[in-house]
Protein backbone atom coordinates (compact mmCIF):
# COMPACT_ATOMS: atom_id res chain seq x y z
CA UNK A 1 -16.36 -11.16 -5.29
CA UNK A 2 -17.91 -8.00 -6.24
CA UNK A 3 -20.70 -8.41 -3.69
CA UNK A 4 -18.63 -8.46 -1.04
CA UNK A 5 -19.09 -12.35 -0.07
CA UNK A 6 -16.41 -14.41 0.05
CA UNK A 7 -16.31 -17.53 -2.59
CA UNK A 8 -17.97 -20.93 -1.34
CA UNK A 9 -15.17 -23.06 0.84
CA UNK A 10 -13.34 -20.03 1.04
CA UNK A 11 -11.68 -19.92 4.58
CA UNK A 12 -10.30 -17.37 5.60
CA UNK A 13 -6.97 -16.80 7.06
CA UNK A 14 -4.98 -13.75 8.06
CA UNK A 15 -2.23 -15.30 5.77
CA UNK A 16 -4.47 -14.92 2.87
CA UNK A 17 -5.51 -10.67 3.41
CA UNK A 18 -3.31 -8.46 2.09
CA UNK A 19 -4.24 -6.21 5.51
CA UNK A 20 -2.82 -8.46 7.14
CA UNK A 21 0.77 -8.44 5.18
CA UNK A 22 0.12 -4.66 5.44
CA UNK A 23 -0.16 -4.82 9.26
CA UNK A 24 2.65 -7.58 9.68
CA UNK A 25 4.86 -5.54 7.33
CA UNK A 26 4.29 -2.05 9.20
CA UNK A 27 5.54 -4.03 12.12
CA UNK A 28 8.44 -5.67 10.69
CA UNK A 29 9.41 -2.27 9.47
CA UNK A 30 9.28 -0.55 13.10
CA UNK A 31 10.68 -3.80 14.12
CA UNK A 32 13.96 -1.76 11.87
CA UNK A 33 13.46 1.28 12.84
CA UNK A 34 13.49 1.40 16.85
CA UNK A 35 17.06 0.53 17.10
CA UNK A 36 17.71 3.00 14.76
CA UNK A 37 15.99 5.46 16.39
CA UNK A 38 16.37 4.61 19.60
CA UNK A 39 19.81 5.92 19.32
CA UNK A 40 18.74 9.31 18.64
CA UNK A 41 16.43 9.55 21.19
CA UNK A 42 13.16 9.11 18.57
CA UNK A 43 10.53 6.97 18.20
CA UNK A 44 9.20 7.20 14.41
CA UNK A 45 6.46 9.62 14.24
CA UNK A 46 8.82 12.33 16.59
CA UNK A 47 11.34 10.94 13.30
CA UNK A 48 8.68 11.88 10.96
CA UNK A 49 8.20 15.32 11.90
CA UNK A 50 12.01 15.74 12.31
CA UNK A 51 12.35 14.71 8.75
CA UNK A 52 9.25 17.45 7.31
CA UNK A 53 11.60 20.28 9.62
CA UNK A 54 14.69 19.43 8.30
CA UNK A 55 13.55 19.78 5.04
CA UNK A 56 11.40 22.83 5.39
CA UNK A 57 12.19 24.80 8.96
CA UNK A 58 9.56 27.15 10.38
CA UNK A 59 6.39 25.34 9.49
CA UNK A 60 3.16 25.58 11.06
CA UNK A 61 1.40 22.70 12.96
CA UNK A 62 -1.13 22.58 10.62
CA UNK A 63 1.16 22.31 7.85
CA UNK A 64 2.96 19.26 9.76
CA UNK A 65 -0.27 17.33 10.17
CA UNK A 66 -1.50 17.81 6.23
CA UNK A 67 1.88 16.39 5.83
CA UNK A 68 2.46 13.86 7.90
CA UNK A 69 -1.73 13.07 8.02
CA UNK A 70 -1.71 13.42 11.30
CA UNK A 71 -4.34 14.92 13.78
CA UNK A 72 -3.38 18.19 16.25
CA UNK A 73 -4.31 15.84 19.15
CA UNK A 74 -1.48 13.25 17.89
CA UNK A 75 0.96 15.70 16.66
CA UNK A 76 0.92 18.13 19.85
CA UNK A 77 2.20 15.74 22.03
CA UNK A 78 4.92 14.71 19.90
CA UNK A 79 5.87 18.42 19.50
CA UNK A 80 5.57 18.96 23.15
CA UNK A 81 8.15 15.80 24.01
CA UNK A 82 10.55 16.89 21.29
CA UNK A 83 10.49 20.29 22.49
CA UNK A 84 11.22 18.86 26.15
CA UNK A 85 13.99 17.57 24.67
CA UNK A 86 15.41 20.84 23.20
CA UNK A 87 15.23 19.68 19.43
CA UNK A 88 12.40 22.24 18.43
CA UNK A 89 10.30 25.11 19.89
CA UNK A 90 7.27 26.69 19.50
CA UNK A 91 5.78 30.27 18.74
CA UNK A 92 3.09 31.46 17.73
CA UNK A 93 2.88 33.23 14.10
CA UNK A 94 4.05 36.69 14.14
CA UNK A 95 1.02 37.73 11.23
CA UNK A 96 -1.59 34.91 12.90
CA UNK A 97 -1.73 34.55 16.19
CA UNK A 98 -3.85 31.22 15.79
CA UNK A 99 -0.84 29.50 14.14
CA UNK A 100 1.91 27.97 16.18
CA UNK A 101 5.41 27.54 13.82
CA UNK A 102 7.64 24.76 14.83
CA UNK A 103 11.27 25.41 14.47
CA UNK A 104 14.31 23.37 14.77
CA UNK A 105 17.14 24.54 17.57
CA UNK A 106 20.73 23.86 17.40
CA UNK A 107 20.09 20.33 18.40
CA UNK A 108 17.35 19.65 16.25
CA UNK A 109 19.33 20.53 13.30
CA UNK A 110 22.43 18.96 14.32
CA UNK A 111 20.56 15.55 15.22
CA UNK A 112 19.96 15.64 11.13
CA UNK A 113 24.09 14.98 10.86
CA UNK A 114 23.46 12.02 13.14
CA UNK A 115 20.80 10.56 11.61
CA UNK A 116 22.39 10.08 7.94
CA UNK A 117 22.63 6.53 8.25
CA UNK A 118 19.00 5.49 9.01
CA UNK A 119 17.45 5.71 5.29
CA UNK A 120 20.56 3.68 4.26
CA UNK A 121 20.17 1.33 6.94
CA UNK A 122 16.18 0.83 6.00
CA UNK A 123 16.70 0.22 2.57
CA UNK A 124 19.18 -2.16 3.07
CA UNK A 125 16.95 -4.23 4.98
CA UNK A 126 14.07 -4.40 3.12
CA UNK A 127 16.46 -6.17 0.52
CA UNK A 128 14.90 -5.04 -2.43
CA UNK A 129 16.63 -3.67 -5.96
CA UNK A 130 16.17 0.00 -6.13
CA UNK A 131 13.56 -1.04 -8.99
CA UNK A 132 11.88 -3.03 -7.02
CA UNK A 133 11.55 -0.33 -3.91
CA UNK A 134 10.29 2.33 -6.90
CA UNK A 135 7.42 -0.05 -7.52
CA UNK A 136 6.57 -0.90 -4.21
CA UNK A 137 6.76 2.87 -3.22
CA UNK A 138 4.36 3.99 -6.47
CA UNK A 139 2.00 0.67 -5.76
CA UNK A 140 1.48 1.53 -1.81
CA UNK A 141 1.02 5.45 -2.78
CA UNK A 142 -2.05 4.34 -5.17
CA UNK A 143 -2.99 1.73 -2.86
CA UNK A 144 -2.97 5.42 -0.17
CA UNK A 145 -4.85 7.49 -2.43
CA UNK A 146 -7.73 5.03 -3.13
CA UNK A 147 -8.45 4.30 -0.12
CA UNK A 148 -8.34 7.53 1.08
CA UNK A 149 -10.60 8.35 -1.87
CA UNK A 150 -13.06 5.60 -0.36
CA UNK A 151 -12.90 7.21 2.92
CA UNK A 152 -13.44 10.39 2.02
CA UNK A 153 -9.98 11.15 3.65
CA UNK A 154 -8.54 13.89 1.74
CA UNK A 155 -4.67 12.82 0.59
CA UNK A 156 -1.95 15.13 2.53
């Protein structure tokens, strides 16, 4: 199937693609999270760029989208709404005025505390042995970094 065609009598069936179980899993995974989440008053990417701050305050927007690989047009408006919500705020850099640095408030930090439970609760629900999870983990960062590689997409 180098060529791209698919084998004679070969039907196929979302069942049978593997973007498919990628696509059904992603779901099944927010599917976890929302309740979670929902709790804290965060949907998943406003969770992702809580979890990049709690781990390193202060960063720039730029450094949150290499991170997260997320575009300034997606991650502004997640900023903006968890700023609204008094969990970070904005400034711009005092050496760089064309930087904006994100930093966590009071609440932001202390939603951290509160949030504890939700890797636990994830894990625990994808019912895998920690062996297992390692594998998947390693297999779906290769599976990242070649198809980024195809893309042209540089990895974050």
């Amino acid at each position: 199937m180098t060529d791209g065609k698919l084998p004679d009598g070969f039907r196929l069936r979302p069942e049978s693609m593997l973007c498919f179980d990628l696509y059904a899993t992603h779901h099944a995974v927010g599917q976890i999270y929302q309740p979670l989440l929902s709790e804290l008053g965060l949907t998943y990417p406003q969770y992702l760029v809580m979890v990049v701050l709690w781990e390193q305050d202060g960063q720039t927007v730029g450094e949150l989208g290499a991170r997260l690989d997320l575009a300034s047009s997606t991650l502004t408006p997640l900023i903006k709404r968890l700023e609204s919500q008094g969990m970070l705020e904005r400034k711009r850099d005092d050496k760089d005025e064309r930087k904006v640095r994100v930093k966590l408030t009071a609440a932001g930090q202390a939603l951290e505390d509160r949030s504890g439970h939700v890797p636990g609760c994830v894990a625990q629900a994808f019912g895998l042995s920690l062996e297992d999870f390692v594998k998947l983990h390693e297999m779906l960062g290769k599976l990242r970094t070649s198809l980024k590689a195809k893309t042209g997409a540089e990895e974050a």
